[in-house]
N, C-alpha and C. Protein backbone atom coordinates (compact mmCIF):
# COMPACT_ATOMS: atom_id res chain seq x y z
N UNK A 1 59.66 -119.51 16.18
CA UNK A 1 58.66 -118.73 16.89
C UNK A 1 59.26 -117.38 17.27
N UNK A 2 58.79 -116.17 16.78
CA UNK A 2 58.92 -114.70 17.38
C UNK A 2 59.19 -114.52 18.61
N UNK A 3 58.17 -115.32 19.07
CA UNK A 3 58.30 -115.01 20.48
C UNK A 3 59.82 -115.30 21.82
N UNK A 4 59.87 -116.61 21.16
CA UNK A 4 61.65 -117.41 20.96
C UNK A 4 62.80 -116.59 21.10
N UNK A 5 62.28 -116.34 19.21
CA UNK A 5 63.58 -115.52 18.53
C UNK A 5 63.78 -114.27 19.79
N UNK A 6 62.81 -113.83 19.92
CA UNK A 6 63.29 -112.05 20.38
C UNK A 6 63.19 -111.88 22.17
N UNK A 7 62.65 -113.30 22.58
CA UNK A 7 62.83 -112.79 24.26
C UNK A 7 61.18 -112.72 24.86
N UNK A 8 60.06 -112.31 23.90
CA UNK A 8 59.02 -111.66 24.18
C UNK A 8 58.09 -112.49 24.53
N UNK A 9 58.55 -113.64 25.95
CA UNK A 9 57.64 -114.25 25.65
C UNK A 9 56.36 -113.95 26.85
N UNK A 10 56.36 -113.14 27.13
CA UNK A 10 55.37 -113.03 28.34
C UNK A 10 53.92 -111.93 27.81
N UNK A 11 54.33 -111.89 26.21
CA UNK A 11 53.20 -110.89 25.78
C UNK A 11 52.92 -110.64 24.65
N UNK A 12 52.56 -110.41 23.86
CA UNK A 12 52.24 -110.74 22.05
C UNK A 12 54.00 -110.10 21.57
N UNK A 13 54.27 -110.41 20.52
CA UNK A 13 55.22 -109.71 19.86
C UNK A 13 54.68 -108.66 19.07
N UNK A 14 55.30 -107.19 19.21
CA UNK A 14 55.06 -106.17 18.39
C UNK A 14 55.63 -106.47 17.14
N UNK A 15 54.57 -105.90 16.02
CA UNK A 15 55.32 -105.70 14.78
C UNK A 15 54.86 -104.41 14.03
N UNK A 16 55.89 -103.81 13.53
CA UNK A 16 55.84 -102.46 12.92
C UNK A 16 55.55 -103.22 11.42
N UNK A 17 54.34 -102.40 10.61
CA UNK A 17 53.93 -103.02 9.73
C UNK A 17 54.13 -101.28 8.93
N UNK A 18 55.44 -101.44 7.77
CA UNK A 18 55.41 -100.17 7.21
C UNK A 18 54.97 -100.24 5.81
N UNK A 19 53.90 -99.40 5.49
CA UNK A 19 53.76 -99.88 3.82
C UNK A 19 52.28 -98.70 3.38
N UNK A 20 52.06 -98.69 2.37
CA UNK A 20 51.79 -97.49 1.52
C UNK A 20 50.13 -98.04 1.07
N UNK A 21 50.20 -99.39 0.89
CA UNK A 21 48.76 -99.77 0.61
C UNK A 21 47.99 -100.51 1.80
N UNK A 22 46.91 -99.93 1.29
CA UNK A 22 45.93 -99.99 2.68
C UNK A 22 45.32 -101.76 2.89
N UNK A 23 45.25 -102.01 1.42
CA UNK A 23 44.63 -103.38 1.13
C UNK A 23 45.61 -104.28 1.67
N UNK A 24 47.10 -104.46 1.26
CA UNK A 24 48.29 -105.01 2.24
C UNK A 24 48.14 -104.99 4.02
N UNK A 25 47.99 -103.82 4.14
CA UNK A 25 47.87 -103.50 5.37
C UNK A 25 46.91 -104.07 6.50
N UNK A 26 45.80 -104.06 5.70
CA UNK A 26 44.42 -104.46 6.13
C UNK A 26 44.79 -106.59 6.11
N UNK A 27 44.91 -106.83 5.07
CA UNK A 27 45.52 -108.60 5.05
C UNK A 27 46.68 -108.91 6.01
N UNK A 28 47.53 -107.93 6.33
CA UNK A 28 48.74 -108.14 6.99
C UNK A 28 48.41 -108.14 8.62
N UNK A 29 47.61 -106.80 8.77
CA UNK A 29 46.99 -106.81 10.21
C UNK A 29 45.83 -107.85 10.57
N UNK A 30 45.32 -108.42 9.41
CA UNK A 30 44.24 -109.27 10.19
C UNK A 30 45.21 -110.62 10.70
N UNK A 31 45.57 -110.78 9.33
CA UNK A 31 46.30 -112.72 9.84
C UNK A 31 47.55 -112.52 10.13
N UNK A 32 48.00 -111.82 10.74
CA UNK A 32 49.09 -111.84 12.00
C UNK A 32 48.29 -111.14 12.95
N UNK A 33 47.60 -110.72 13.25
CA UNK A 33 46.73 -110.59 14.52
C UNK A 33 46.00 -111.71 14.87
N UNK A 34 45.34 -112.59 13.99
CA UNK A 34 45.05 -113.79 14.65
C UNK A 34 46.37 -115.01 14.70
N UNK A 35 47.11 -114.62 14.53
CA UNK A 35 48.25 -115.53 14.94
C UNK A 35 48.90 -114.73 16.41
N UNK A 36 48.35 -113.98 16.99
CA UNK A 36 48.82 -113.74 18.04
C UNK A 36 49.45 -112.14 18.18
N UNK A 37 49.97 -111.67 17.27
CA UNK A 37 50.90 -110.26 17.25
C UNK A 37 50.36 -109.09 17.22
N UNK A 38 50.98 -108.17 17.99
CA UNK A 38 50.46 -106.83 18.01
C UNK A 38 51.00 -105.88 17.39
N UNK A 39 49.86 -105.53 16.09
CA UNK A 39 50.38 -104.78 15.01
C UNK A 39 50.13 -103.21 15.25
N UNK A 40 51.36 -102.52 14.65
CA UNK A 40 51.11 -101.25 14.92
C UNK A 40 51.59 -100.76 12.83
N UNK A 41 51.16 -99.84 12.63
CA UNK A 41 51.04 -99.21 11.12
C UNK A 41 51.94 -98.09 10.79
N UNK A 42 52.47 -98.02 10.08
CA UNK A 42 53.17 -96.84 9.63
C UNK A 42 53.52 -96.49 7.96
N UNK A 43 52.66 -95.85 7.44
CA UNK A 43 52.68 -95.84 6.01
C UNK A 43 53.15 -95.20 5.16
N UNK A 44 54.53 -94.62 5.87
CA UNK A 44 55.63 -94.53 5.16
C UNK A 44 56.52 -94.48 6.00
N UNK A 45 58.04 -93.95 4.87
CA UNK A 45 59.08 -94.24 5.96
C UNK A 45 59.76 -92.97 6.93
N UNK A 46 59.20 -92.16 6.79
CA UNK A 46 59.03 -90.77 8.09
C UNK A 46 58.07 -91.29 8.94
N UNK A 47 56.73 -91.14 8.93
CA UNK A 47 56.03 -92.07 9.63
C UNK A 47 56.78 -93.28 10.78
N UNK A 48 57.18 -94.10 9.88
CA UNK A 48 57.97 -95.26 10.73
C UNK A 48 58.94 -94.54 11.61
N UNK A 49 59.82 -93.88 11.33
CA UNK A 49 60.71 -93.05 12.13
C UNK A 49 60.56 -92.48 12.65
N UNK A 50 59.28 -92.08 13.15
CA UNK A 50 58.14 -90.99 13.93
C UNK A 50 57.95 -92.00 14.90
N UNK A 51 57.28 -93.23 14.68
CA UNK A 51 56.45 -94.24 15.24
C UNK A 51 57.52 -94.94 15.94
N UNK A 52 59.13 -95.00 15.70
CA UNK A 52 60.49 -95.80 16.32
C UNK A 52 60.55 -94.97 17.11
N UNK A 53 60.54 -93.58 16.70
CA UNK A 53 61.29 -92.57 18.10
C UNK A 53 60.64 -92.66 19.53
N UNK A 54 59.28 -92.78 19.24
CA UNK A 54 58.21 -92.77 20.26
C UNK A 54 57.99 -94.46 21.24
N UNK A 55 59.18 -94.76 21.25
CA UNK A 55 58.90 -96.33 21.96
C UNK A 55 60.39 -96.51 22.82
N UNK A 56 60.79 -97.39 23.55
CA UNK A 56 61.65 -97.52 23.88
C UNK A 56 62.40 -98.53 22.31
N UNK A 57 63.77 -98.99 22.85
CA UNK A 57 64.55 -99.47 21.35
C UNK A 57 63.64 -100.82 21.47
N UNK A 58 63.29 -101.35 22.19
CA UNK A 58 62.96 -102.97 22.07
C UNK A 58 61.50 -103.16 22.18
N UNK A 59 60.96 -102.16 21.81
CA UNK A 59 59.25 -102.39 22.06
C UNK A 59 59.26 -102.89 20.51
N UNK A 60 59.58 -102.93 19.68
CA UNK A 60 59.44 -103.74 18.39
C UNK A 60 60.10 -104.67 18.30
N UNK A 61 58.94 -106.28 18.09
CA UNK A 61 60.55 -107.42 17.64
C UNK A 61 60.04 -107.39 16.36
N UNK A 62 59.27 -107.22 15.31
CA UNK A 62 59.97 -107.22 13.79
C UNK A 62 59.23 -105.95 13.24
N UNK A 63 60.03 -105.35 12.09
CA UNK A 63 60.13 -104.00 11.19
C UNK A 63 59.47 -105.14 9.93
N UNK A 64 58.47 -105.15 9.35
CA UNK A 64 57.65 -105.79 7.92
C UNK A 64 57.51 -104.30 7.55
N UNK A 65 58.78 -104.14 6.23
CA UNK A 65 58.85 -102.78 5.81
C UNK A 65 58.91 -102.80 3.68
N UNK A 66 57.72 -102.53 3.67
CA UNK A 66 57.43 -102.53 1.67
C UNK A 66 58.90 -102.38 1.32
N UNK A 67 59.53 -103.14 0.48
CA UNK A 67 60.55 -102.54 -0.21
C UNK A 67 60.29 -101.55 -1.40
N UNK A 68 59.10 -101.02 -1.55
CA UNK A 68 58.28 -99.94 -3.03
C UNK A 68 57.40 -99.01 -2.05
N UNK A 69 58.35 -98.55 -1.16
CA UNK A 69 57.46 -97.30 -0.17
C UNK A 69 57.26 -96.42 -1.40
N UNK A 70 56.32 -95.27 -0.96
CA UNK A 70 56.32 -93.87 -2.30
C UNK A 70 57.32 -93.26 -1.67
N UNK A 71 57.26 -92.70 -0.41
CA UNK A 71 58.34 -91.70 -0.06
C UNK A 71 59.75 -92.11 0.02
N UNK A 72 60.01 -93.31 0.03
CA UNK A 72 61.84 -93.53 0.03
C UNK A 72 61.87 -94.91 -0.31
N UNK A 73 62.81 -95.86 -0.49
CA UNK A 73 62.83 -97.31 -0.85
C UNK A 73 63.19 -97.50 0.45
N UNK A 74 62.21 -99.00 0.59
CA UNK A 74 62.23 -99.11 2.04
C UNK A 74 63.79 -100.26 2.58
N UNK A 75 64.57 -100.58 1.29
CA UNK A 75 65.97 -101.29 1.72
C UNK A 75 66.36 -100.17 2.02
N UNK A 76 66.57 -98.95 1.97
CA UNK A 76 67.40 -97.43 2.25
C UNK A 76 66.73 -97.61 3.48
N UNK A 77 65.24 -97.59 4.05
CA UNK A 77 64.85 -97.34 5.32
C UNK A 77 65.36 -98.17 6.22
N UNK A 78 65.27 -99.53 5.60
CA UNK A 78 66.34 -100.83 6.54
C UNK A 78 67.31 -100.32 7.29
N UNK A 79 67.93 -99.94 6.19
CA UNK A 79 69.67 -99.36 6.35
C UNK A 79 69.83 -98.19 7.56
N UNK A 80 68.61 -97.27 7.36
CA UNK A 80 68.79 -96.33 8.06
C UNK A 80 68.17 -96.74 9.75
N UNK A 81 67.32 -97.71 9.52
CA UNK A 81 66.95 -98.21 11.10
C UNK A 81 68.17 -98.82 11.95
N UNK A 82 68.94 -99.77 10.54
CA UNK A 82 69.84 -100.31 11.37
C UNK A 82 71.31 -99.39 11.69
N UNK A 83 71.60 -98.71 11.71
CA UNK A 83 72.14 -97.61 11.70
C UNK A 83 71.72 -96.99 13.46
N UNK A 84 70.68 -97.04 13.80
CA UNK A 84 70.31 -96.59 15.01
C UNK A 84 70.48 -97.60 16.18
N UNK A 85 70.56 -99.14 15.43
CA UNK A 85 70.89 -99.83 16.54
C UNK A 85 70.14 -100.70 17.42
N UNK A 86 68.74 -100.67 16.65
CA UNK A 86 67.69 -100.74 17.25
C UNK A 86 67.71 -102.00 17.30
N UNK A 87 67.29 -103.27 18.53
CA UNK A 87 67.47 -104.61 18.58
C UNK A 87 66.21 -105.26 17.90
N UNK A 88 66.02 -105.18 16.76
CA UNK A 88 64.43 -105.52 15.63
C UNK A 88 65.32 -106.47 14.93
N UNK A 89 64.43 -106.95 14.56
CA UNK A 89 64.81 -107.81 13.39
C UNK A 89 63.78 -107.04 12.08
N UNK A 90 64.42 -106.97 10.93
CA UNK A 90 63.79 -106.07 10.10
C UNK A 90 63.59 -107.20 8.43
N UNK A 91 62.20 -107.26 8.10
CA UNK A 91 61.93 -108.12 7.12
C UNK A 91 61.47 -107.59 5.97
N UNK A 92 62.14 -107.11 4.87
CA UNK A 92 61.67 -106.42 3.35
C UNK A 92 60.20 -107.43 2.80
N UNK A 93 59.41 -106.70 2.27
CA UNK A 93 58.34 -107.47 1.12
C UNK A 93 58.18 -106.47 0.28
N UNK A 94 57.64 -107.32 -1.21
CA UNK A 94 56.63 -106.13 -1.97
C UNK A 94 55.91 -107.42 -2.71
N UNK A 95 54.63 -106.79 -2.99
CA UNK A 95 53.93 -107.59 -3.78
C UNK A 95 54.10 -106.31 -5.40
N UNK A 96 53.69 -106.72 -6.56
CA UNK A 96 53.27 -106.72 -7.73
C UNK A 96 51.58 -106.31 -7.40
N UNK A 97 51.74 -104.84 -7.58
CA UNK A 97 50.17 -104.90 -7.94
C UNK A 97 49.50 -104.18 -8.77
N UNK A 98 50.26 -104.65 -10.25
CA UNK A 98 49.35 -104.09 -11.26
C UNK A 98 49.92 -105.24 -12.52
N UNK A 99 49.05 -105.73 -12.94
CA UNK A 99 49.32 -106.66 -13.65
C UNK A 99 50.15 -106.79 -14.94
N UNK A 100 50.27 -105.29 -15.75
CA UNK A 100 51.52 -105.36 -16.45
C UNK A 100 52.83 -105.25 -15.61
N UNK A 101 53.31 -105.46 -14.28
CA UNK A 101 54.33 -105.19 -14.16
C UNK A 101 54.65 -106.65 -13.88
N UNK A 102 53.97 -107.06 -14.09
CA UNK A 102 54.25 -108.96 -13.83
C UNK A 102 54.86 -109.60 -15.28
C-alpha cells in the first residue's frame, strides 16, 4: 500500500503522472483516482521539473514517468530527479502504440 510505503497516511497519496499521450493520461488518471490517489499531470519532462520545483520535496509519493517522453527519455529524467534528492519513489512505463512497432 502507497500509503504504507511513503508515510501518507492521513490523505490520498500524490502522484506525478508524466507522459506525452493524452489517452494514457486520461486511463491513468481515472483508475488511480478511483483507487484513491491524487493525480497531478505533467506532459513532459520540463513540465515535470516545473511542476517538482513548485511543491515542497515530499508533496509527491510516486513520479509514473513514460520512459518514450518526446522532449527527453524519461530514464535520463529519473536520473535527473534523483539527483535532487527528492524523497519519491519514481516508476518508468511505456506502452507500444502503434502496431508495427510490436
Amino acid at each position: 500500500d502507497l500509503r504504507i510505503m511513503t508515510g501518507h497516511q492521513s490523505r490520498a497519496p500524490r502522484i506525478l503522472i508524466v507522459d506525452d499521450d493524452s489517452a494514457l493520461i486520461e486511463f491513468a488518471v481515472a483508475h488511480l483516482g478511483d483507487e484513491g490517489f491524487d493525480c497531478s499531470v505533467a506532459r513532459s519532462a520540463a513540465e515535470a521539473l516545473e511542476v517538482l520545483s513548485r511543491h515542497p520535496p515530499d508533496h509527491f509519493a510516486l513520479l509514473l514517468i513514460d520512459v518514450r517522453l518526446g522532449d527527453q527519455n524519461g530514464v535520463a529524467l529519473g536520473r535527473q530527479i534523483r539527483r535532487l534528492s527528492l524523497p519519491v519513489r519514481i516508476l518508468g512505463w511505456s506502452l507500444l502504440a502503434r502496431e508495427e512497432e510490436v
